[in-house]
C-alpha atoms as a PDB file:
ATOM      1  CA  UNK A   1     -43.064  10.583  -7.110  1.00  0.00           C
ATOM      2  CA  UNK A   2     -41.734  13.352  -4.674  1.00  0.00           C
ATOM      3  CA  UNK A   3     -38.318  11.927  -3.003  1.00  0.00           C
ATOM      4  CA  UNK A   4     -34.890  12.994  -1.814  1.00  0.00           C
ATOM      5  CA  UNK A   5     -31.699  11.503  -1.770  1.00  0.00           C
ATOM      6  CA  UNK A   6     -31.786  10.870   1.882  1.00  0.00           C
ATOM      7  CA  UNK A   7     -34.884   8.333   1.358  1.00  0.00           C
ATOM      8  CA  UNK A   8     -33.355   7.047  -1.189  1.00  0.00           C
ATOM      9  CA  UNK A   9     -30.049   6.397   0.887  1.00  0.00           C
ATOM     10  CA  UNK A  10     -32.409   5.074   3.437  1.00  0.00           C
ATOM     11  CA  UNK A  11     -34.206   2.503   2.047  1.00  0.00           C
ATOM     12  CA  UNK A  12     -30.801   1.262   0.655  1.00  0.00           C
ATOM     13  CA  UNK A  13     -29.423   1.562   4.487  1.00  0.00           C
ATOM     14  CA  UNK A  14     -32.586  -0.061   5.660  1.00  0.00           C
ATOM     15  CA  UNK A  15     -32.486  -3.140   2.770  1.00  0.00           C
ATOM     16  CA  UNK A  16     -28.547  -3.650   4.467  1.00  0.00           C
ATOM     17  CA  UNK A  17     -30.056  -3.426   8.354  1.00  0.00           C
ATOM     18  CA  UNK A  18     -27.930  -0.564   8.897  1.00  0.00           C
ATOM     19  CA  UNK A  19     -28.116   2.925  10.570  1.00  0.00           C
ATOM     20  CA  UNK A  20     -30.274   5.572   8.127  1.00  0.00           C
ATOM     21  CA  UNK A  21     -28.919   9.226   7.721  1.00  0.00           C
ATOM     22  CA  UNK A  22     -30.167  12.656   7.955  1.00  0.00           C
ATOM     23  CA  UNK A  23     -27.830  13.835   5.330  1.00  0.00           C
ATOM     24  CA  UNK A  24     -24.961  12.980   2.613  1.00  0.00           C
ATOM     25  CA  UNK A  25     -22.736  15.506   4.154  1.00  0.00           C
ATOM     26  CA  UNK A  26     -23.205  14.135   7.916  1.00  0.00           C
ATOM     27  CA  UNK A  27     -19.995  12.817   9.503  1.00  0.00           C
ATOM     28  CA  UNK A  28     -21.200   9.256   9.982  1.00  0.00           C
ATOM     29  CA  UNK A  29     -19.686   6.046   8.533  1.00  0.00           C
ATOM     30  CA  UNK A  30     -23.477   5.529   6.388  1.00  0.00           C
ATOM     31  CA  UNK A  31     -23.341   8.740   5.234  1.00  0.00           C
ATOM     32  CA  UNK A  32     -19.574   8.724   3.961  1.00  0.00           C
ATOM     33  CA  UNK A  33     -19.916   5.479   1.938  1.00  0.00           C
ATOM     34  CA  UNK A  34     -22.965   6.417   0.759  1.00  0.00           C
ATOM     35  CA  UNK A  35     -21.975   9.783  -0.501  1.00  0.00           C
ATOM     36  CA  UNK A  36     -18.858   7.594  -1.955  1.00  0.00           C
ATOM     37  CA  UNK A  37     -21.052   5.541  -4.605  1.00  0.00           C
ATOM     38  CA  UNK A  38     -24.438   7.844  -4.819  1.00  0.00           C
ATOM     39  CA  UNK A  39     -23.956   9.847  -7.747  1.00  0.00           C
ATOM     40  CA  UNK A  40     -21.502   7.023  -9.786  1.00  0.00           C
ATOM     41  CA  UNK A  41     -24.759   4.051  -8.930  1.00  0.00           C
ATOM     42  CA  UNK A  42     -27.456   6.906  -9.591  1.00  0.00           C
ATOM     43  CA  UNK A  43     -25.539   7.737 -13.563  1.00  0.00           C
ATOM     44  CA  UNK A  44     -25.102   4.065 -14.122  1.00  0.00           C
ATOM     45  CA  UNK A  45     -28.624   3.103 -13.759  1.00  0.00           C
ATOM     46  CA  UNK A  46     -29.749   6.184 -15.804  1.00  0.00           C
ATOM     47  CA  UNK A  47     -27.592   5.228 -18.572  1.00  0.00           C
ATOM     48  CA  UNK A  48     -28.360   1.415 -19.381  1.00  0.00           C
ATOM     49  CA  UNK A  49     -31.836   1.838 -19.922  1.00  0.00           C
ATOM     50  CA  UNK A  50     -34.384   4.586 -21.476  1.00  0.00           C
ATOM     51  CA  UNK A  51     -36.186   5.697 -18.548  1.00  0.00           C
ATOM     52  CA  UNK A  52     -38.803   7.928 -19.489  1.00  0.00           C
ATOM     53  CA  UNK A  53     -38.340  11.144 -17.074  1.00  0.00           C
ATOM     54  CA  UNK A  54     -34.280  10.810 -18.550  1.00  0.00           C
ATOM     55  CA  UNK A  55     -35.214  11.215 -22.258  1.00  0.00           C
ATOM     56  CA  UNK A  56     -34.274  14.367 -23.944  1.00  0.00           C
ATOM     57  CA  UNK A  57     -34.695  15.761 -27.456  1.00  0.00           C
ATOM     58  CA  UNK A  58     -32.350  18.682 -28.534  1.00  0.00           C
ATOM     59  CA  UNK A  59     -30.979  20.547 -31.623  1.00  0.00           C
ATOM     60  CA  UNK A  60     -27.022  20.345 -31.746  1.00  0.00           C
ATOM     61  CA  UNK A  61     -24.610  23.329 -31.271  1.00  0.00           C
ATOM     62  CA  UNK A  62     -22.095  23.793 -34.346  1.00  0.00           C
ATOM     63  CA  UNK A  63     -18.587  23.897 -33.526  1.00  0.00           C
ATOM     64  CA  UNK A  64     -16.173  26.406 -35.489  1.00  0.00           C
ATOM     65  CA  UNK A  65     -13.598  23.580 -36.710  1.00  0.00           C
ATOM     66  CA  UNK A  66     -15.144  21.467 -39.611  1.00  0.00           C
ATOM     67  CA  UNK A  67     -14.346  17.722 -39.419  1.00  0.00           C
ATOM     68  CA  UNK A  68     -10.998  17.424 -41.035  1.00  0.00           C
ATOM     69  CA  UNK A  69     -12.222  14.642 -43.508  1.00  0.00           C
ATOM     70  CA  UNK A  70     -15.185  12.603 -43.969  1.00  0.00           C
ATOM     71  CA  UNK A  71     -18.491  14.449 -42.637  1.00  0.00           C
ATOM     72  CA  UNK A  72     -19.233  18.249 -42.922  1.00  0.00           C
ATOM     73  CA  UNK A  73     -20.321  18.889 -39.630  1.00  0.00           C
ATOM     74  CA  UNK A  74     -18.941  19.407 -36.181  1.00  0.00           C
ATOM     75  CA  UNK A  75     -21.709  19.599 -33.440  1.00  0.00           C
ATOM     76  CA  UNK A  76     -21.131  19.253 -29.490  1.00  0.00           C
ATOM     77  CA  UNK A  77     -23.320  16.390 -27.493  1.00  0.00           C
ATOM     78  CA  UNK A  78     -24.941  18.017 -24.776  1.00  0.00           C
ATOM     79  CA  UNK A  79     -23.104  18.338 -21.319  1.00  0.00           C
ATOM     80  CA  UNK A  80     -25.952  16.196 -19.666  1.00  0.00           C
ATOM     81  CA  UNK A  81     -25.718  13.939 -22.271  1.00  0.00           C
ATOM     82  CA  UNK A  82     -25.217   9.988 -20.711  1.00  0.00           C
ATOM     83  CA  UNK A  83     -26.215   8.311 -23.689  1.00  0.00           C
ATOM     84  CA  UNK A  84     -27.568   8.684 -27.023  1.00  0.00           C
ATOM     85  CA  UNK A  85     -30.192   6.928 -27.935  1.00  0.00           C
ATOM     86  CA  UNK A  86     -30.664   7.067 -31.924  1.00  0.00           C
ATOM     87  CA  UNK A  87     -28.316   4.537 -32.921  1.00  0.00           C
ATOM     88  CA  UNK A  88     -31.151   2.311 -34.389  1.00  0.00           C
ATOM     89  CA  UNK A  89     -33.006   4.859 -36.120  1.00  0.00           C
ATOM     90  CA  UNK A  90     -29.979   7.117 -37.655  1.00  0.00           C
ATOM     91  CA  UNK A  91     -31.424  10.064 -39.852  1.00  0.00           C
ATOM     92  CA  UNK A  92     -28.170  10.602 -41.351  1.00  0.00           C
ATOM     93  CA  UNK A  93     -24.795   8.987 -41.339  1.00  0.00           C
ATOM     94  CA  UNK A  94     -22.893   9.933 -37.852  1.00  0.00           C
ATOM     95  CA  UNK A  95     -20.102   9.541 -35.718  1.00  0.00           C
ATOM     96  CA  UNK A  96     -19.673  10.465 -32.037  1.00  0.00           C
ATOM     97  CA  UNK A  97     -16.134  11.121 -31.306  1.00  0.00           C
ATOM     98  CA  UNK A  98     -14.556  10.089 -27.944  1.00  0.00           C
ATOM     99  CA  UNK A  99     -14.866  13.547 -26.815  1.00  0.00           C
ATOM    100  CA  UNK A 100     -18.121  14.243 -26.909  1.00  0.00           C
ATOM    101  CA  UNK A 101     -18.348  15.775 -30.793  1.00  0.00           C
ATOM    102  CA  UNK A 102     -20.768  14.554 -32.806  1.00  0.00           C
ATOM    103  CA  UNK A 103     -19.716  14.109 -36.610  1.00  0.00           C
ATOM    104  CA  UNK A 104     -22.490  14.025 -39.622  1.00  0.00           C
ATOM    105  CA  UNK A 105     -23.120  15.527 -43.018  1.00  0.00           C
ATOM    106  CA  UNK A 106     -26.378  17.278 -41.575  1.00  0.00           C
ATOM    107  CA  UNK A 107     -26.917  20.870 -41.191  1.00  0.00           C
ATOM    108  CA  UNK A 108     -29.950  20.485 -38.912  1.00  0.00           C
ATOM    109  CA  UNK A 109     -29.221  17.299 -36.541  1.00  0.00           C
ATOM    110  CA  UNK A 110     -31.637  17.016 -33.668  1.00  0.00           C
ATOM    111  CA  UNK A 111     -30.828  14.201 -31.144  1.00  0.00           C
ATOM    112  CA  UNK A 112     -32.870  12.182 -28.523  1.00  0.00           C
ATOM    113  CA  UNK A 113     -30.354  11.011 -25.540  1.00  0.00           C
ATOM    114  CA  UNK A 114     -30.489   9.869 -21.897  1.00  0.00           C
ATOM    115  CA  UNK A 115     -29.790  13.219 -19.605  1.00  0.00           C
ATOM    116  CA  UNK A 116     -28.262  13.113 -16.534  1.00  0.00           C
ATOM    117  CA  UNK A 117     -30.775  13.433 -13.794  1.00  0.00           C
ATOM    118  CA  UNK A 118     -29.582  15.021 -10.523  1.00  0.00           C
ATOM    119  CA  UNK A 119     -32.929  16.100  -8.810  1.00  0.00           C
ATOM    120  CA  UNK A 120     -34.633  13.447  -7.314  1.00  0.00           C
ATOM    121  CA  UNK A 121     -37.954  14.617  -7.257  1.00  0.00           C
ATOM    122  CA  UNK A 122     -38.838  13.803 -11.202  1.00  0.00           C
ATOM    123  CA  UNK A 123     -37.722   9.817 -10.469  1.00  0.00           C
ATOM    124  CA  UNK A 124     -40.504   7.577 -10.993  1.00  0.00           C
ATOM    125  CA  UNK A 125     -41.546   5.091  -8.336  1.00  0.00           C
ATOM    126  CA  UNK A 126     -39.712   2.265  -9.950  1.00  0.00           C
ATOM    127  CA  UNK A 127     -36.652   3.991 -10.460  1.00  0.00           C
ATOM    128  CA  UNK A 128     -35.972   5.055  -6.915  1.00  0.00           C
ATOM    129  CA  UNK A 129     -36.654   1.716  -6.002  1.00  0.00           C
ATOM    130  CA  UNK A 130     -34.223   0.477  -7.820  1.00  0.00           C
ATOM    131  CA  UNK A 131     -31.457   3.163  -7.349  1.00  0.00           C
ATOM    132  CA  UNK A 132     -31.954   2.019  -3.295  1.00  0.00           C
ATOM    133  CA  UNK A 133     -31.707  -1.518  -4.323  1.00  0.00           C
ATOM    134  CA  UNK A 134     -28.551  -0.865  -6.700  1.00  0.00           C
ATOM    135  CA  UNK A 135     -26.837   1.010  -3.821  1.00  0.00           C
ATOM    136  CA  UNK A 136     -27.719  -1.498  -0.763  1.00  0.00           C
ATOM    137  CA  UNK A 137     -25.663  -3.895  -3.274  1.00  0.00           C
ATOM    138  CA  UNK A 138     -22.598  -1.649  -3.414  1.00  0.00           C
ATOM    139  CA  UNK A 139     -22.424  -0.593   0.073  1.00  0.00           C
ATOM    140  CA  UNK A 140     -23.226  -3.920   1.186  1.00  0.00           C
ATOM    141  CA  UNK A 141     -19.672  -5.702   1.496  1.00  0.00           C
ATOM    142  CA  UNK A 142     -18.049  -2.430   2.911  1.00  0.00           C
ATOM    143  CA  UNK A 143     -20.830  -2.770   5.801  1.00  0.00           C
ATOM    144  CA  UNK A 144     -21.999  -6.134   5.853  1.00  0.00           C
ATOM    145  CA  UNK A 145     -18.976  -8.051   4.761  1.00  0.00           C
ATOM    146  CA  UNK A 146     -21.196 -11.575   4.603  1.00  0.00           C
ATOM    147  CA  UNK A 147     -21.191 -12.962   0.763  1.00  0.00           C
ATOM    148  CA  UNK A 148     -24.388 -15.132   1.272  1.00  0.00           C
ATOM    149  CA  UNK A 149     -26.154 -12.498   2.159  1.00  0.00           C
ATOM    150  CA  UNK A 150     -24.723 -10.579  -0.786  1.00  0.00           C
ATOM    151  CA  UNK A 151     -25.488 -13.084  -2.919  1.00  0.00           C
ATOM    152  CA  UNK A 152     -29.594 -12.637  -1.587  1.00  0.00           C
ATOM    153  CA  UNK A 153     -29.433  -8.968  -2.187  1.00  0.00           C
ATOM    154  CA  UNK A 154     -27.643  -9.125  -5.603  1.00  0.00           C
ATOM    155  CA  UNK A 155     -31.076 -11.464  -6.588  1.00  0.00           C
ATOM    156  CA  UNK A 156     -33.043  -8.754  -4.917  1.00  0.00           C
ATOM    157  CA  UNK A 157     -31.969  -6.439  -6.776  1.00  0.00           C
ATOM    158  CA  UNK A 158     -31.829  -8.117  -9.306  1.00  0.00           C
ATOM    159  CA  UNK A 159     -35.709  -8.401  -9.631  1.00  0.00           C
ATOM    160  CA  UNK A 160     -36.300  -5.153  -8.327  1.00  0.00           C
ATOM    161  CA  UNK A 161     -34.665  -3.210 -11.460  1.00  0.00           C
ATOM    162  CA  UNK A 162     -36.187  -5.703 -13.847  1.00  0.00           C
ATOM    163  CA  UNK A 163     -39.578  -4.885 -12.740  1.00  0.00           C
ATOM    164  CA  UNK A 164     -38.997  -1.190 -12.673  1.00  0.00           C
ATOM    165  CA  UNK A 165     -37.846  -1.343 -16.582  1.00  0.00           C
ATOM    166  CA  UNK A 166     -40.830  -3.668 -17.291  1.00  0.00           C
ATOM    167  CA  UNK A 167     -43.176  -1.399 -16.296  1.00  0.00           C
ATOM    168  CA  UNK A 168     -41.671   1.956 -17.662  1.00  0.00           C
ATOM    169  CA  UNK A 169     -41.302  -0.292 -20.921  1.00  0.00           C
ATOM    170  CA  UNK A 170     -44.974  -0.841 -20.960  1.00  0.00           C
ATOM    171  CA  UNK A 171     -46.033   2.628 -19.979  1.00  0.00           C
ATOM    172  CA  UNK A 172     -44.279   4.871 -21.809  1.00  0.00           C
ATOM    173  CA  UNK A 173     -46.308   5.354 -24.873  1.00  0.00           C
ATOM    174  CA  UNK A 174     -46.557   3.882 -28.530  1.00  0.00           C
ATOM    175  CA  UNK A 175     -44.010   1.410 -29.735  1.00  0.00           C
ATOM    176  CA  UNK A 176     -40.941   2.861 -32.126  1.00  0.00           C
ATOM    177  CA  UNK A 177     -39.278  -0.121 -32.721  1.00  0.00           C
ATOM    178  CA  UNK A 178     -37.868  -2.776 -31.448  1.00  0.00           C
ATOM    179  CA  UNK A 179     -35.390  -2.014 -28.116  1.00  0.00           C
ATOM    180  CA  UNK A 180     -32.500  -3.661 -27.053  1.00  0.00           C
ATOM    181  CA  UNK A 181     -33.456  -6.292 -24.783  1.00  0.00           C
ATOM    182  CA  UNK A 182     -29.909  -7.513 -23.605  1.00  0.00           C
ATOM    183  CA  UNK A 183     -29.845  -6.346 -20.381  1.00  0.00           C
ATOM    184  CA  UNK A 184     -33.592  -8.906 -19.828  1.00  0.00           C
ATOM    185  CA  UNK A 185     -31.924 -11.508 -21.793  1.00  0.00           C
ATOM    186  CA  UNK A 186     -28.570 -11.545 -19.615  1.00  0.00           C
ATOM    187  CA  UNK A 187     -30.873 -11.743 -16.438  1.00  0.00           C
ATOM    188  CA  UNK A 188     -34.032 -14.282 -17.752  1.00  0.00           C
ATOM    189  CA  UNK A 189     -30.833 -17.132 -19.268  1.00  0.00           C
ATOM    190  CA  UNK A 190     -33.158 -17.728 -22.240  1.00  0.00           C
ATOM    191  CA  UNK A 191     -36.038 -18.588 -20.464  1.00  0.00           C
ATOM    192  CA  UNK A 192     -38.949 -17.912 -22.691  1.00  0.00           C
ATOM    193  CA  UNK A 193     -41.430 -17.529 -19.752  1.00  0.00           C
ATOM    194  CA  UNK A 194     -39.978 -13.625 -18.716  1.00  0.00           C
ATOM    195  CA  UNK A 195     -41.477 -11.307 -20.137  1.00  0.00           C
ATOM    196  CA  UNK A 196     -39.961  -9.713 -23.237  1.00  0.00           C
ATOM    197  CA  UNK A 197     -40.638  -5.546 -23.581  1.00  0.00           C
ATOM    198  CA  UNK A 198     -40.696  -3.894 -27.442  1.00  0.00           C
ATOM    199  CA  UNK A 199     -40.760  -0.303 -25.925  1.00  0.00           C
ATOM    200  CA  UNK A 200     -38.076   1.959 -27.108  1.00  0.00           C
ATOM    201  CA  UNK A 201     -39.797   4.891 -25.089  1.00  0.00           C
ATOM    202  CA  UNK A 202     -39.726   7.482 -28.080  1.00  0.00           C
END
């Protein structure tokens, strides 16, 4: 799906009944909050689930400086690295350190994370969607200022992210294993009649 930031921003402004934008950058109130919470709502949505056009595979750089104890290896996680994603399925034993090194005894380690995704012309359908539902939400208060009607868009949205994960889930190729499925259980309560997805999106 071809797209820009703008639309994106619009349909958000449009979900809120406000006034749309030609630009981030313009000197209008919109376009000012918006800016504000783009790229922060846009990362966060990446990161908590594996959407297909975010997945990455990549062999690790090795650092100079050995671990000091414990694993052989110092590599460094990718700069556009959000999340990584091989937790379940470890190859070898690993640690990722809080800044960004990544700790094992292999001498080959390949990876498979969740990139950061700036350009939005490789967003899928569903995503966008929900990135313009996601940001209606936050700029909502800060424009709006009316918590019932909050309250509306936060179920809104709600559904509108769950169905764009659903679908990637079940379109994005043969099942690898069983995925983690809290972020469905938090929003279905326990109620066996949503849908549950199996996809880890390998």
């Amino acid at each position: 799906m071809a797209t820009s930031n703008v639309q994106i921003a619009n349909f958000a402004l449009t979900m809120i009944d406000a006034n749309s934008i030609s630009s981030l950058t313009e000197e209008t109130e919109e376009a000012r909050k918006v800016n504000a919470v783009f790229e922060m709502t846009r990362d966060e949505l990446l990161e908590e689930f594996p959407w297909p056009f975010a997945i990455k595979r990549a062999s690790l750089a090795l650092l100079a400086t050995a671990p000091t104890y414990q694993y052989s290896y110092a590599y460094q996680i990718p700069t556009d690295c959000l999340r990584y994603l091989d937790r379940k399925y470890p190859q070898w034993s690993h640690r990722i350190e809080e800044d960004g090194t990544f700790l094992t005894d292999s001498s080959t380690p390949n990876i498979r994370y969740i990139k950061k995704v700036t350009d939005p012309v490789v967003f899928s359908a569903g995503f966008a969607s929900a990135l313009a539902s996601r940001l209606a939400l936050a700029l909502a208060y800060s424009i709006i200022g009316k918590q019932t009607y909050i309250e509306r868009l936060e179920v809104i949205s709600t559904r509108i992210v769950l169905k764009a994960k659903t679908v990637q889930s079940q379109s994005s190729g043969t099942p690898r294993g069983i995925d983690d499925n809290t972020w469905l259980a938090s929003r279905s309560g326990g109620d066996p009649s949503w849908p549950r997805t199996t996809i880890d999106n390998s």
